[in-house]
Every structure is written in structure tokens, then in C-alpha cells.
Protein backbone atom coordinates (compact mmCIF):
# COMPACT_ATOMS: atom_id res chain seq x y z
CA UNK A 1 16.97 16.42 6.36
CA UNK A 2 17.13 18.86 3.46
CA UNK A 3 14.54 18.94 0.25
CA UNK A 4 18.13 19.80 -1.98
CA UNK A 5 19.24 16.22 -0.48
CA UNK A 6 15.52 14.34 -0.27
CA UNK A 7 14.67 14.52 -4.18
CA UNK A 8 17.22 12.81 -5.83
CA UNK A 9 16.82 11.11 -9.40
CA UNK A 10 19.05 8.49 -9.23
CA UNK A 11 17.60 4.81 -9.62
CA UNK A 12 18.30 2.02 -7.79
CA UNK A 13 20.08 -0.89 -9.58
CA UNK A 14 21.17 1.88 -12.42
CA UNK A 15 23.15 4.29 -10.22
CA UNK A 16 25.90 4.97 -12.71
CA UNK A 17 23.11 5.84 -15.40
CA UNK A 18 23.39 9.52 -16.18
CA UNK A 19 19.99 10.63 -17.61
CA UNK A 20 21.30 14.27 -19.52
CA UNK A 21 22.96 11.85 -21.65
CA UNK A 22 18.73 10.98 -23.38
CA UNK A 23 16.21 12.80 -24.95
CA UNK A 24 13.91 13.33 -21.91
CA UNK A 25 10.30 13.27 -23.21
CA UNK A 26 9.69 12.61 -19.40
CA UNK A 27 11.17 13.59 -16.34
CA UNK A 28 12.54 10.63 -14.42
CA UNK A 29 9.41 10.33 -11.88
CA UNK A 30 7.16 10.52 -14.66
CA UNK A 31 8.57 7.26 -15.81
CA UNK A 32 8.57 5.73 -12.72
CA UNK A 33 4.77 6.33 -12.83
CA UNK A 34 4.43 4.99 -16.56
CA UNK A 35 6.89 2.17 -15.37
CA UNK A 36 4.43 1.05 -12.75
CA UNK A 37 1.50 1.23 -14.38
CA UNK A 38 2.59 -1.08 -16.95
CA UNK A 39 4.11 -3.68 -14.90
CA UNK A 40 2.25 -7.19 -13.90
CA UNK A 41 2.21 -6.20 -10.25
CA UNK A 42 0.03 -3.61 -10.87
CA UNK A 43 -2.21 -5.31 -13.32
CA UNK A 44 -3.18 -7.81 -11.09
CA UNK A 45 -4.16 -5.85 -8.73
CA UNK A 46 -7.46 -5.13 -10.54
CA UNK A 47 -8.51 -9.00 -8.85
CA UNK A 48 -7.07 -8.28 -5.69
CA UNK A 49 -10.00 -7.37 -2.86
CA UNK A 50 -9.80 -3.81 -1.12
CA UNK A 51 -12.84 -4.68 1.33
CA UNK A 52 -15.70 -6.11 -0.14
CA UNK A 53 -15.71 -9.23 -2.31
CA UNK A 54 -15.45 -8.81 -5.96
CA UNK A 55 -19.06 -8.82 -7.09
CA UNK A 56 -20.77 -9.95 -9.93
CA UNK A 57 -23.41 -6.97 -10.37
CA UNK A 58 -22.44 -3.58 -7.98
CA UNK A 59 -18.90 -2.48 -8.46
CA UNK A 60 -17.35 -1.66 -5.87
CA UNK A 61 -13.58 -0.67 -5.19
CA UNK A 62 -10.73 -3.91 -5.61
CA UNK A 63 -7.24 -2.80 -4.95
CA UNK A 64 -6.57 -1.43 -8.52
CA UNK A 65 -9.08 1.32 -8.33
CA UNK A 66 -8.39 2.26 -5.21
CA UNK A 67 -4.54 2.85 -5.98
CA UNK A 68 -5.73 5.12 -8.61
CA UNK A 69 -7.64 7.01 -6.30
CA UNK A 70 -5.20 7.61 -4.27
CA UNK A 71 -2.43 8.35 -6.64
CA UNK A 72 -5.15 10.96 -7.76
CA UNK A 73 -5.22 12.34 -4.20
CA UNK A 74 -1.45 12.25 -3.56
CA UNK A 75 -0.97 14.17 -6.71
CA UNK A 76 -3.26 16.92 -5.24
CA UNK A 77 -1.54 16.97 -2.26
CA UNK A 78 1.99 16.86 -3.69
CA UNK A 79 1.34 19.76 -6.11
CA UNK A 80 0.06 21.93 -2.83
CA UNK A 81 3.48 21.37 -1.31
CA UNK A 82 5.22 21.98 -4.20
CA UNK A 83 3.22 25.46 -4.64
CA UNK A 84 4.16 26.40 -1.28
CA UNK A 85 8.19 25.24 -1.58
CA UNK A 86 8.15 26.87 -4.67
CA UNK A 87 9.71 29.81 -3.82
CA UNK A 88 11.66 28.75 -1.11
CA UNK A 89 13.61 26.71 -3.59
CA UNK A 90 13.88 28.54 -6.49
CA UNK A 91 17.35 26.42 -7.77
CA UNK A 92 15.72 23.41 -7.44
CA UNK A 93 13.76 21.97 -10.20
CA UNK A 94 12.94 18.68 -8.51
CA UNK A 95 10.72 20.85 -6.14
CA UNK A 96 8.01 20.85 -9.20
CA UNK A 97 8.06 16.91 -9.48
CA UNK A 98 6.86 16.96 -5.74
CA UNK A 99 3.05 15.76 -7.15
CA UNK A 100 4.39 13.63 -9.48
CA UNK A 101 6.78 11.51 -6.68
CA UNK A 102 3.68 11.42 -4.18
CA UNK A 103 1.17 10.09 -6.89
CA UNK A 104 3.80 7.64 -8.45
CA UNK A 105 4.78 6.32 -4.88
CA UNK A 106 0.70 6.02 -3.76
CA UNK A 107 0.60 3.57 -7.47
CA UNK A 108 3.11 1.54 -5.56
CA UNK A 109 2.16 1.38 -2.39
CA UNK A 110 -0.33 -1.85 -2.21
CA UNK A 111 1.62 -3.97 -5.03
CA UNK A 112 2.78 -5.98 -1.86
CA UNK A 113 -0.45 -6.77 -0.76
CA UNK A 114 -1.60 -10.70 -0.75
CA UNK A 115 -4.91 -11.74 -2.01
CA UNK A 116 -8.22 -11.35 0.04
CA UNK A 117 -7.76 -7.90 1.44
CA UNK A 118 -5.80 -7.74 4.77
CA UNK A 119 -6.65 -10.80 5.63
CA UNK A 120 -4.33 -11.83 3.41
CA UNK A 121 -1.33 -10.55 5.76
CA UNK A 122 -2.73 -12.09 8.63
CA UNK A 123 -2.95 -15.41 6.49
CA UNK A 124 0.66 -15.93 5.90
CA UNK A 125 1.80 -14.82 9.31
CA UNK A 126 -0.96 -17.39 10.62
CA UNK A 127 0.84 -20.29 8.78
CA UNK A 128 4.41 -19.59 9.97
CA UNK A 129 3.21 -18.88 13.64
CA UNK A 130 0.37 -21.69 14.08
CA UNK A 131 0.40 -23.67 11.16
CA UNK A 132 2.96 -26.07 10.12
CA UNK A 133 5.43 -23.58 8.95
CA UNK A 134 6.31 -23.08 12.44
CA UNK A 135 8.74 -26.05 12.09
CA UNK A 136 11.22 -23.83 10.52
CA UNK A 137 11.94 -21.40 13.08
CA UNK A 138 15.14 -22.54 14.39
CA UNK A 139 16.87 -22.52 10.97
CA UNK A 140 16.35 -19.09 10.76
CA UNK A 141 18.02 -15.97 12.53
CA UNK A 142 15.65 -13.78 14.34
CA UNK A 143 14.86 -11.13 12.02
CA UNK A 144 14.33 -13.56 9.05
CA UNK A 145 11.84 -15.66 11.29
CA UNK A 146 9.70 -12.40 11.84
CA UNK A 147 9.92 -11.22 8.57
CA UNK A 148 7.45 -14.25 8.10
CA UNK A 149 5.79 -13.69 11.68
CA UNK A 150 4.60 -10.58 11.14
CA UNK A 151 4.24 -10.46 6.84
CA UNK A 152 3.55 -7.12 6.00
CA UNK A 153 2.34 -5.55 2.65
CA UNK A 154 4.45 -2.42 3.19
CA UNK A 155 7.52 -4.19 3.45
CA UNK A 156 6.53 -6.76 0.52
CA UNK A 157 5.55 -4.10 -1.59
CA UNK A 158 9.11 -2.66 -0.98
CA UNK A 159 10.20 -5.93 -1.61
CA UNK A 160 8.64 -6.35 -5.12
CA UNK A 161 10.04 -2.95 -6.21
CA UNK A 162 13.34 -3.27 -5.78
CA UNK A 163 14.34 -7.13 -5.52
CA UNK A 164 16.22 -8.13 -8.40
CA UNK A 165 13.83 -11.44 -8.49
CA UNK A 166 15.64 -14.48 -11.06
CA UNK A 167 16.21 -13.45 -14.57
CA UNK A 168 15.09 -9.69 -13.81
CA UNK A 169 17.58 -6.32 -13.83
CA UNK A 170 19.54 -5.17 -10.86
CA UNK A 171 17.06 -3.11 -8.55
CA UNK A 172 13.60 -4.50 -9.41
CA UNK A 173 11.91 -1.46 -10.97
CA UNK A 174 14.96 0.65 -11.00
CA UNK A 175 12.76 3.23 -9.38
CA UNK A 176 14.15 6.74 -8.71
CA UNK A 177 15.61 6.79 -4.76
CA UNK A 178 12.95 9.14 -3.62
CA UNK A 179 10.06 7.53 -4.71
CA UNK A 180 11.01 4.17 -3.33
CA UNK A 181 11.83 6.04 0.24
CA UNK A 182 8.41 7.87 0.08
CA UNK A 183 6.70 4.29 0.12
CA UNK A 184 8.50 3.26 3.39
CA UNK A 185 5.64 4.37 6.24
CA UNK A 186 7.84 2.43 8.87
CA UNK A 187 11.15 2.75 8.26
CA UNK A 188 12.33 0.10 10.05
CA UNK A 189 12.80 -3.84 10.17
CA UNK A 190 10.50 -6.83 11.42
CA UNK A 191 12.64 -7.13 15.05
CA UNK A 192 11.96 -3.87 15.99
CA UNK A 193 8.35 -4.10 14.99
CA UNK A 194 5.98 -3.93 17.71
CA UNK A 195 2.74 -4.65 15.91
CA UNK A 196 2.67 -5.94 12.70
CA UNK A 197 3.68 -3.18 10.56
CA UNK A 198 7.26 -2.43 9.70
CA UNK A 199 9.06 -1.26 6.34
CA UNK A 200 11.76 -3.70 4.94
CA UNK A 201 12.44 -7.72 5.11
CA UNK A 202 16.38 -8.83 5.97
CA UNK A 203 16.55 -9.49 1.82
CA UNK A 204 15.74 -5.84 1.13
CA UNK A 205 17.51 -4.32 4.14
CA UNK A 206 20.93 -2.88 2.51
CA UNK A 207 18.33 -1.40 -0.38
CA UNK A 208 16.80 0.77 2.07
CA UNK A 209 20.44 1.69 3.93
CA UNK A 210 21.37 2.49 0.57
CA UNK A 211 18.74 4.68 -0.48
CA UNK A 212 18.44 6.23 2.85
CA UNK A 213 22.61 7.37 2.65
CA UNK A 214 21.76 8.87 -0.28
CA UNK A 215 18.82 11.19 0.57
CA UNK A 216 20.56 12.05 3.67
CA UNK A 217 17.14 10.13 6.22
CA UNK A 218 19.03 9.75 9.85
CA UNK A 219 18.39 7.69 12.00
CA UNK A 220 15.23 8.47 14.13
CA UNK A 221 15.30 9.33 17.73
CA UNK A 222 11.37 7.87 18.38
CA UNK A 223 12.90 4.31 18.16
CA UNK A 224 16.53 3.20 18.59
CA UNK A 225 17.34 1.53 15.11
CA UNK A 226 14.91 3.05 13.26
CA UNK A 227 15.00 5.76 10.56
CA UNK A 228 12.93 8.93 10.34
CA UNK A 229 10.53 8.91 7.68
CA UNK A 230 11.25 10.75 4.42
CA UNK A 231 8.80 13.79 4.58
CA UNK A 232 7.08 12.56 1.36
CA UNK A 233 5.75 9.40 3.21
CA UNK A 234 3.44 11.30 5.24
CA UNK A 235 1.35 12.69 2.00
CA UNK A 236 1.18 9.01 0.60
CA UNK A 237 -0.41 7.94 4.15
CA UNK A 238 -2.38 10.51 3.89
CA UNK A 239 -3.70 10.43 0.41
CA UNK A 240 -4.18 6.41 1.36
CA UNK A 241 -6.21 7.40 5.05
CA UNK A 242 -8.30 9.79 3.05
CA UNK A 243 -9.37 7.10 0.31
CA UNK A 244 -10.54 4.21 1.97
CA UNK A 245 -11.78 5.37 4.80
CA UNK A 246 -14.42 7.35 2.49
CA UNK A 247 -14.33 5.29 -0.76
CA UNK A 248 -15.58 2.57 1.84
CA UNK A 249 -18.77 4.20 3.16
CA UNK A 250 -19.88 4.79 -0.50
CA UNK A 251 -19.26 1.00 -1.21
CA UNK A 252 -21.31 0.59 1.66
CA UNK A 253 -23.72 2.67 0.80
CA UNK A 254 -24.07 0.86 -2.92
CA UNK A 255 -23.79 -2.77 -1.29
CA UNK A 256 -27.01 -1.53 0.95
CA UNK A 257 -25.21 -1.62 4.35
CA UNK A 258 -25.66 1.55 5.64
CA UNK A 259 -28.23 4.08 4.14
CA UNK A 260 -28.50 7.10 2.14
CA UNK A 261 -29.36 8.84 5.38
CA UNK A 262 -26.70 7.48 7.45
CA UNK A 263 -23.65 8.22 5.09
CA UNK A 264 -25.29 11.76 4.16
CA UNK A 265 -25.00 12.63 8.31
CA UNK A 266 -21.70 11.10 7.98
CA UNK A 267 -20.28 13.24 5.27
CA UNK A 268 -21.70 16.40 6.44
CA UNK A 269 -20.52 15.88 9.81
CA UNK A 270 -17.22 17.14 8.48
CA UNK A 271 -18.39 20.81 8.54
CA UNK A 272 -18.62 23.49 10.64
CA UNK A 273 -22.56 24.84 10.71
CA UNK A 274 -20.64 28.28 11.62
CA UNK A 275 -17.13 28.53 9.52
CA UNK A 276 -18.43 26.68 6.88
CA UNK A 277 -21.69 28.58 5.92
CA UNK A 278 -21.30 29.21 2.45
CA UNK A 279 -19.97 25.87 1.63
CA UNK A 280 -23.14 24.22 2.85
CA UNK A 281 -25.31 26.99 1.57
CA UNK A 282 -23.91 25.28 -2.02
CA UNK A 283 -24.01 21.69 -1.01
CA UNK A 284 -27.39 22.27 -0.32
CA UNK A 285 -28.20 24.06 -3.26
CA UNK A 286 -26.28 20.97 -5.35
CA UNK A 287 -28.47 18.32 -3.65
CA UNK A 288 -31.91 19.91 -4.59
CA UNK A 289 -30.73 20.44 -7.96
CA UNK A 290 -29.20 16.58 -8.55
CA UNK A 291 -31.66 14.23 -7.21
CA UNK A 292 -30.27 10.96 -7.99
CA UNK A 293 -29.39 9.69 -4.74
CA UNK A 294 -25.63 7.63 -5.74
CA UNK A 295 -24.72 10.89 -7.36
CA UNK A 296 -25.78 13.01 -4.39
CA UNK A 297 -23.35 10.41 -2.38
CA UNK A 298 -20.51 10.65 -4.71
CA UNK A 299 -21.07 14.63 -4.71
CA UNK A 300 -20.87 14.54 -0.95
CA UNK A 301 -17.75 12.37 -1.15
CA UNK A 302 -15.94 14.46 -3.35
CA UNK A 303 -16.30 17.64 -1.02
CA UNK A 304 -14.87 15.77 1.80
CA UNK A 305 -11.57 14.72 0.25
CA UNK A 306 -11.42 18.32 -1.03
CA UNK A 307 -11.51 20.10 2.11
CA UNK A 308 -9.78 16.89 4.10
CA UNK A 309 -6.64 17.68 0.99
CA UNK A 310 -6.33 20.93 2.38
CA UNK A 311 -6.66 20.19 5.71
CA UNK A 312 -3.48 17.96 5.52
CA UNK A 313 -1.43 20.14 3.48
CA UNK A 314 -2.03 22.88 6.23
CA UNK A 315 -0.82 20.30 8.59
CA UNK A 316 1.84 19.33 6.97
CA UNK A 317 2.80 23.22 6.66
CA UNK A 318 2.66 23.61 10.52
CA UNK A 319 4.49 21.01 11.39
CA UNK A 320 7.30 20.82 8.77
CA UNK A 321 9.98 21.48 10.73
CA UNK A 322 9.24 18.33 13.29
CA UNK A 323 8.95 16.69 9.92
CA UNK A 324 12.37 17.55 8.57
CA UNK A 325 13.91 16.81 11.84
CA UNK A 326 12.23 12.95 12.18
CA UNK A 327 10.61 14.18 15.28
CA UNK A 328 6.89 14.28 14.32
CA UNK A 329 5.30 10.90 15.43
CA UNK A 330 1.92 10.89 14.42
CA UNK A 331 0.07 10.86 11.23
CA UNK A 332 -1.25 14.14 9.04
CA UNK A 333 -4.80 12.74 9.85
CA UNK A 334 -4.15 12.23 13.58
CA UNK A 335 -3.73 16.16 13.91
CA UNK A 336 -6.94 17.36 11.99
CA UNK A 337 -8.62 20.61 13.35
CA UNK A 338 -11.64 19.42 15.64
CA UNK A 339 -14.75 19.03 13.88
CA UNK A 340 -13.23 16.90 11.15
CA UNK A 341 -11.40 15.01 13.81
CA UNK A 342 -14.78 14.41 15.41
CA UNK A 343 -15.96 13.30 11.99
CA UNK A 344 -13.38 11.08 11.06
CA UNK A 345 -13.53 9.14 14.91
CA UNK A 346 -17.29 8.59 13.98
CA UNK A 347 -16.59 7.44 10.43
CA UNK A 348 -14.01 4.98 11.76
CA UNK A 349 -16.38 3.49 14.93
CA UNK A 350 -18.78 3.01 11.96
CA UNK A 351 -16.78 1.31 9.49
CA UNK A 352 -15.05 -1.50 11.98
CA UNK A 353 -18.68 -1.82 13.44
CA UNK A 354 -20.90 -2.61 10.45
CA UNK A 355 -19.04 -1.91 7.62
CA UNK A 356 -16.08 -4.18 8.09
CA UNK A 357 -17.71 -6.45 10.49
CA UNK A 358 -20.37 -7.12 7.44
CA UNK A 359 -20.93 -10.71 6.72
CA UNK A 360 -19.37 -10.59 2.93
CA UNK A 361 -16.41 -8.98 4.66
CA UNK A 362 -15.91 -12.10 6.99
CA UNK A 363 -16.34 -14.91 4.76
CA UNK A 364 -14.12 -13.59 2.40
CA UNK A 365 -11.17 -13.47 5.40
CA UNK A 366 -11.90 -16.83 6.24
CA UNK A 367 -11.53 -17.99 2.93
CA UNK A 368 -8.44 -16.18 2.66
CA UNK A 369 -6.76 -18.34 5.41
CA UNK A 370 -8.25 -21.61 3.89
CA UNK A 371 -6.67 -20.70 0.41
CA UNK A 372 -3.63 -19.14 1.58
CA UNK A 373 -2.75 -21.77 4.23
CA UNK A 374 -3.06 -24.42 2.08
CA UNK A 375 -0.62 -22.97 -0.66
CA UNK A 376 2.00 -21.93 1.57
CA UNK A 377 1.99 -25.09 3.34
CA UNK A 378 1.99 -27.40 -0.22
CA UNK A 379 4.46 -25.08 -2.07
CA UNK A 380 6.55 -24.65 1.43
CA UNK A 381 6.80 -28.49 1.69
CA UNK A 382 8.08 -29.15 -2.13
CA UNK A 383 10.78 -26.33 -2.07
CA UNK A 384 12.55 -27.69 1.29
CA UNK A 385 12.02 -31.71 0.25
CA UNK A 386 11.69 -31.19 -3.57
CA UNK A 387 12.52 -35.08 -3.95
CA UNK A 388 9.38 -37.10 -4.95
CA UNK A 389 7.25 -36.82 -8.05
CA UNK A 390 4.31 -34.85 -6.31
CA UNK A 391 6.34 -31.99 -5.03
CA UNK A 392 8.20 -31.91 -8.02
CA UNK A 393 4.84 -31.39 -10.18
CA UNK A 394 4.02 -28.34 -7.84
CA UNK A 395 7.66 -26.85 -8.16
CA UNK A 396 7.02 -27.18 -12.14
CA UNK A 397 3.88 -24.63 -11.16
CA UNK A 398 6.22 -22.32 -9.63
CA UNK A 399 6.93 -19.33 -12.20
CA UNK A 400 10.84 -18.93 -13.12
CA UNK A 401 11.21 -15.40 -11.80
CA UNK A 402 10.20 -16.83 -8.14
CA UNK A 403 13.15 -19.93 -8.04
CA UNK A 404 16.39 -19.73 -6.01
CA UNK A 405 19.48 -21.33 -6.17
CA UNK A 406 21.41 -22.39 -3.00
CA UNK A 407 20.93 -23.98 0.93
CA UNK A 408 18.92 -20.68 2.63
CA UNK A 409 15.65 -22.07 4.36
CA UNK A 410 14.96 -18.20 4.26
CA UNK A 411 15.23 -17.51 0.25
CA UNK A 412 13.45 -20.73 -0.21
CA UNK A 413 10.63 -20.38 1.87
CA UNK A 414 10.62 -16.46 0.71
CA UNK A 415 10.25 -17.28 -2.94
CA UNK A 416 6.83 -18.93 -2.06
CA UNK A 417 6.16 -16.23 -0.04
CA UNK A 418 6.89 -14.39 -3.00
CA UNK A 419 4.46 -16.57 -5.25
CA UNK A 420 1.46 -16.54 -2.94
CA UNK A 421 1.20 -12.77 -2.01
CA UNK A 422 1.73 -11.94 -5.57
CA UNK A 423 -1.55 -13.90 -6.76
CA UNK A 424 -4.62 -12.50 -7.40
CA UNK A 425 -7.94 -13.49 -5.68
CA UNK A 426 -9.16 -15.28 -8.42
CA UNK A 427 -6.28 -17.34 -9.38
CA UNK A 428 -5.56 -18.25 -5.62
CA UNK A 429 -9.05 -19.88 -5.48
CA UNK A 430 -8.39 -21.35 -8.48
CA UNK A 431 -5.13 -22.82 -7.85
CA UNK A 432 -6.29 -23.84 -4.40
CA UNK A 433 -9.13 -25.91 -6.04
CA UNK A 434 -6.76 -27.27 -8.44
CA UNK A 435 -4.06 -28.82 -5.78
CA UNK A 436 -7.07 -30.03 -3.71
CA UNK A 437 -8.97 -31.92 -6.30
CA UNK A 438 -11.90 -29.80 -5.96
CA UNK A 439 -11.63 -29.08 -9.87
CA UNK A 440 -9.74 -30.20 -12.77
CA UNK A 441 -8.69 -28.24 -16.14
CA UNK A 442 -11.92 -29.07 -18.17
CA UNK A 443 -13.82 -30.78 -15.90
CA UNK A 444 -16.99 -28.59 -14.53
């Protein structure tokens, strides 16, 4: 793979569009940012849960503020690269854009995500594996069934970029080609999928071929079938890794899990007492100076994205040529230098143990499978026997842009797929109550 091939302009959906022929205010990643962060998807992601519960008094991180964070880290770690390219590309001006496609494709990367957090993956997969969507497995081919099986918010998210959904444009977003491959962590589809995670669903599957012809990403040789990664990816996984796996011991620390003490030790466990001297000498001096203890926290955080941005772009540096060649298999974090390794192992043993494992955490997952379930499996039900007054009250609830025309049990059943994942937390709950009887419009 070649960085003259990898950063291409072209949109999806709007391939014969030749963009010398405008005024360009912006360059063409610069709208795709602008693009996203006006579009509904990314709205309603400010009522989607990261982690903890929306709450009422402390605010803590939902999935719109931590996108932004990480866009904000991506861009950092973009414009490093593109410093260091710079002059190795001197022709190309796309080598520039390099923090604007990280930061644009880290705005996209959750918009697949279903309500209530992860949990919210596991939900649908739940219903079509143990619940009563189960009953449609045989009119499905293999790859379709475990594009339900195993739901994932990578591949959805993929999904809501560039599907052309009813009544919408050709290509979704009409996003450029590279930011839509530097979203695509596993470049690969549901069947070959060993876990849950994997890239693109059957529907979007000639999208990715297509995008991945053009930018010249072969076919890896870690996994017959698969593709390598565009290089990109692995700055958007990183900028994501470094973001909530620190954003979350600050929420912690505000929700009164863990303790000022116990995230402080935390935090400066990512420095060396010997090579980093002078940088503690400072943090010290910093802490005595500002003695509110959420802004001593935040300080503390900041310095540990800082040196863990540099720390991947070094990585990155040194192993750039396994990169370019699809043979590097692990992540930029997975190869940190040992003491923030060491950090980062005690961080994560933390986080499942009390952080994740809080109560708030849990109830909020179970919910998520009550809620969820009960949609799928109501919505599911009126779209495959839409005969009957009832279900066809609940297809009248069913927004325009998510109906399909013709016999597939696999569009049908992936329009309320479509539906579901796309709602917010609050409106879930709501909509949940609604179908249920729980509450009525106007009745309290």
C-alpha cells in the first residue's frame, strides 16, 4: 500500500463529481467533518450511554462527548504523522489533510452504536441467537444470519455512513473513500469473524470492495478473506483506546468509585521516576500550586494522553513498514514501551474490576436487553406478518427512511435493526414503555 494511492478524495455515491470544478472554502475532508457533525446520527448520540448512566446531577461522558474527545486526539495524532511524511511526500498535498481524515473518521466511528453502551450490541445479538428471532435462521444465507449473530457497532456504523437508506442519496454520507476505510478496524465480514467484532454487513459488502480497489488495501495475509487495514485505522483505534480507557477513571473518580488517591497512583504510574524527572519535577510543582482536587485529576489526565499521543506516533513510526505491508497484527497500544505498558495493564484490571463491574454500570445493561429485546421482537414480528391492525399501528411508528420494499427476510428484519440501534437511550425507554402500556402520551 502506497500513501499517493491511500488518500484519495473521491466520495462514495458521487464518484463522477469532480471537486476543481467549486469554490473550495474547504478541503473535501473538512466537509466530511462539518458533514458529520451536522447529521442526526451524530446528534443523538449526545443520549446515547458511553459507560455510566446518564445522570441527573455529575456529568459524566455519553457517547457524544466522548467522540469529540477522541476526534480531538486523532487530530493530534494525525497532524504528528503528517509532520513526519511531510517531506517524504513533498507532491502530495493530501499528506497535510492526514489530521483532518483521522479526527473526521474518530466523529464517525460510534454512530453505529445501539443504545445502553455495549450492552446494546450484545442485546440485539441476544434476540436473534436466544430470543425469538432465532426462528428466522434458515431463511437466511450464512453470512446474513451472523450479521445479526454477532451485531457489531463497527460494522453498523459503516453501515449508517454509506447505505443509501429510502429516500436518501446514493452512498449515505457521500464520505470521501479514505475516511470511510480509516473507520474499518476489522476489515472483514461477520463469517470470518471469530469474536464478535468484524467490519462490514452482506448489505454494505461491495461498498467496502469498492472503496478498498480504489485505495489500492490487498487482501491481508493474517486471515484468508480478509483485507489489511488502511494505515489510518490504527490512529483512530488509538485515539479511541487512549480516551476511554482514561476519560473513564475520571468519571469514576467524579461518580465516587474509586478515590482521589487511587486514580492519582494510577495516572502517575505512567512515568518513569528516572527518564521522566523533569516532567514530574513540574507535575509536582502544578499540584501544590492548583489545589482543587477534580482539577488536579483532569491536570493529571491531560499529561497522560500527551505523552501516551507521542508514544503511539513513535510506534506507529517504527513499525510503518509492517503497516504498509498489512503485516502488523496488533494494536499501537499493544506495543507501548514498558512502564506505560505496565500502567495501562493496571488501569485496565481496574476498570473491568470496579469500574465497569459498578452497580449503575450493570443495571443499566440489563435494562438494555429488557428494552432492546422487546423492540426487536414487536417491530420484527409486524414487518414479516404486517397483516392485522396491531402490527400495522407499530409499522406506522417506523420512520420512512428505515422501510423496504420487496420479499428479503434479511432487508426486512435489517431495517428494524436499523431503527433500534439508531435510538437513543432515552427514546428507547420511552418507546419501550409506550408499546408495553407502562405509559401513555399524557398520562403520568
Amino acid at each position: 500500500m502506497n500513501w499517493d494511492q491511500l488518500l484519495s478524495a473521491k466520495r462514495l455515491g458521487m464518484e463522477e463529481w469532480i471537486s476543481a470544478n467549486r469554490f473550495e472554502d474547504r478541503s473535501q475532508f473538512q466537509r466530511d467533518y462539518d458533514r458529520i457533525i451536522f447529521s442526526s446520527p451524530f446528534r443523538r448520540m449526545q443520549n446515547k450511554t458511553q459507560v455510566f448512566p446518564l445522570p441527573d446531577h455529575i456529568f459524566v461522558h455519553n457517547r457524544l462527548t466522548h467522540t469529540l474527545e477522541v476526534a480531538s486526539v486523532g487530530r493530534s495524532l494525525g497532524n504528528i504523522l503528517a509532520e513526519k511524511l511531510a517531506a517524504e511526500f513533498p507532491e502530495n498535498p493530501l499528506i497535510s489533510e492526514i489530521g483532518t481524515i483521522v479526527s473526521t473518521a474518530c466523529l464517525a466511528h460510534d454512530l453505529g452504536n445501539p443504545p445502553f453502551g455495549h450492552s446494546g450490541e450484545a442485546a440485539i445479538s441476544d434476540f436473534f441467537l436466544k430470543g425469538s428471532g432465532g426462528e428466522y435462521k434458515d431463511k437466511m444465507s450464512p453470512g446474513e444470519w451472523k450479521d445479526f449473530t454477532h451485531f457489531d457497532g463497527n460494522a453498523n456504523a459503516f453501515r449508517v455512513l454509506t447505505n443509501q437508506f429510502h429516500g436518501k442519496r446514493p452512498g449515505g454520507f457521500a464520505l470521501t473513500y479514505s475516511v470511510l476505510a480509516s473507520i474499518v478496524k476489522y476489515p472483514f465480514e461477520s463469517v470470518l469473524a471469530k469474536k464478535q467484532k468484524f467490519g462490514f454487513f452482506q448489505s454494505e459488502k461491495e461498498n467496502y470492495l469498492k472503496i478498498a480497489g480504489e485505495l489500492g488495501i490487498e487482501s491481508s495475509q493474517l486471515l484468508p478473506g480478509s483485507f489489511c487495514r488502511h494505515p489510518l485505522v490504527y490512529l483512530v483505534e488509538a485515539a479511541d483506546d487512549i480516551c476511554y480507557q482514561i476519560m473513564d477513571l475520571e468519571d469514576a473518580y467524579k461518580l465516587g468509585i474509586l478515590s482521589y488517591e487511587k486514580v492519582k497512583e494510577l495516572f502517575m504510574a505512567f512515568y518513569d521516576p528516572e527518564t521522566d524527572k523533569k516532567q514530574l519535577a513540574s507535575i509536582e510543582k502544578t499540584l501544590n500550586r492548583v489545589t482543587d482536587s477534580n482539577e488536579q485529576i483532569g491536570y493529571l489526565r491531560a499529561g497522560v494522553i500527551g505523552k501516551l499521543i507521542h508514544s503511539a506516533t513513535d510506534i506507529f513510526m517504527n513499525y510503518r513498514s509492517e503497516i504498509e505491508a498489512g503485516t502488523f497484527a496488533k494494536s499501537l497500544m499493544d506495543n507501548l514501551p514498558e512502564q506505560q505498558a505496565s500502567a495501562m495493564k493496571t488501569v485496565k484490571e481496574i476498570s473491568y474490576k470496579q469500574v465497569y463491574a459498578h452497580r449503575s454500570v450493570v443495571e443499566i445493561e440489563i435494562a438494555g436487553y429488557k428494552i432492546i429485546g422487546t423492540l426487536l421482537g414487536e417491530f420484527v414480528n409486524a414487518v414479516m406478518d404486517p397483516s392485522g391492525k396491531y402490527n400495522g399501528k407499530l409499522l406506522s411508528l417506523l420512520p420512512g427512511q428505515y422501510k423496504t420494499e420487496g420479499d428479503s427476510v434479511y432487508a426486512k428484519i435489517q431495517s428494524v435493526v436499523d431503527f433500534v440501534s439508531g435510538m437513543t437511550d432515552v427514546f428507547a425507554l420511552d418507546l419501550y414503555r409506550k408499546i408495553t402500556g407502562i405509559s401513555l402520551p399524557g398520562i403520568r
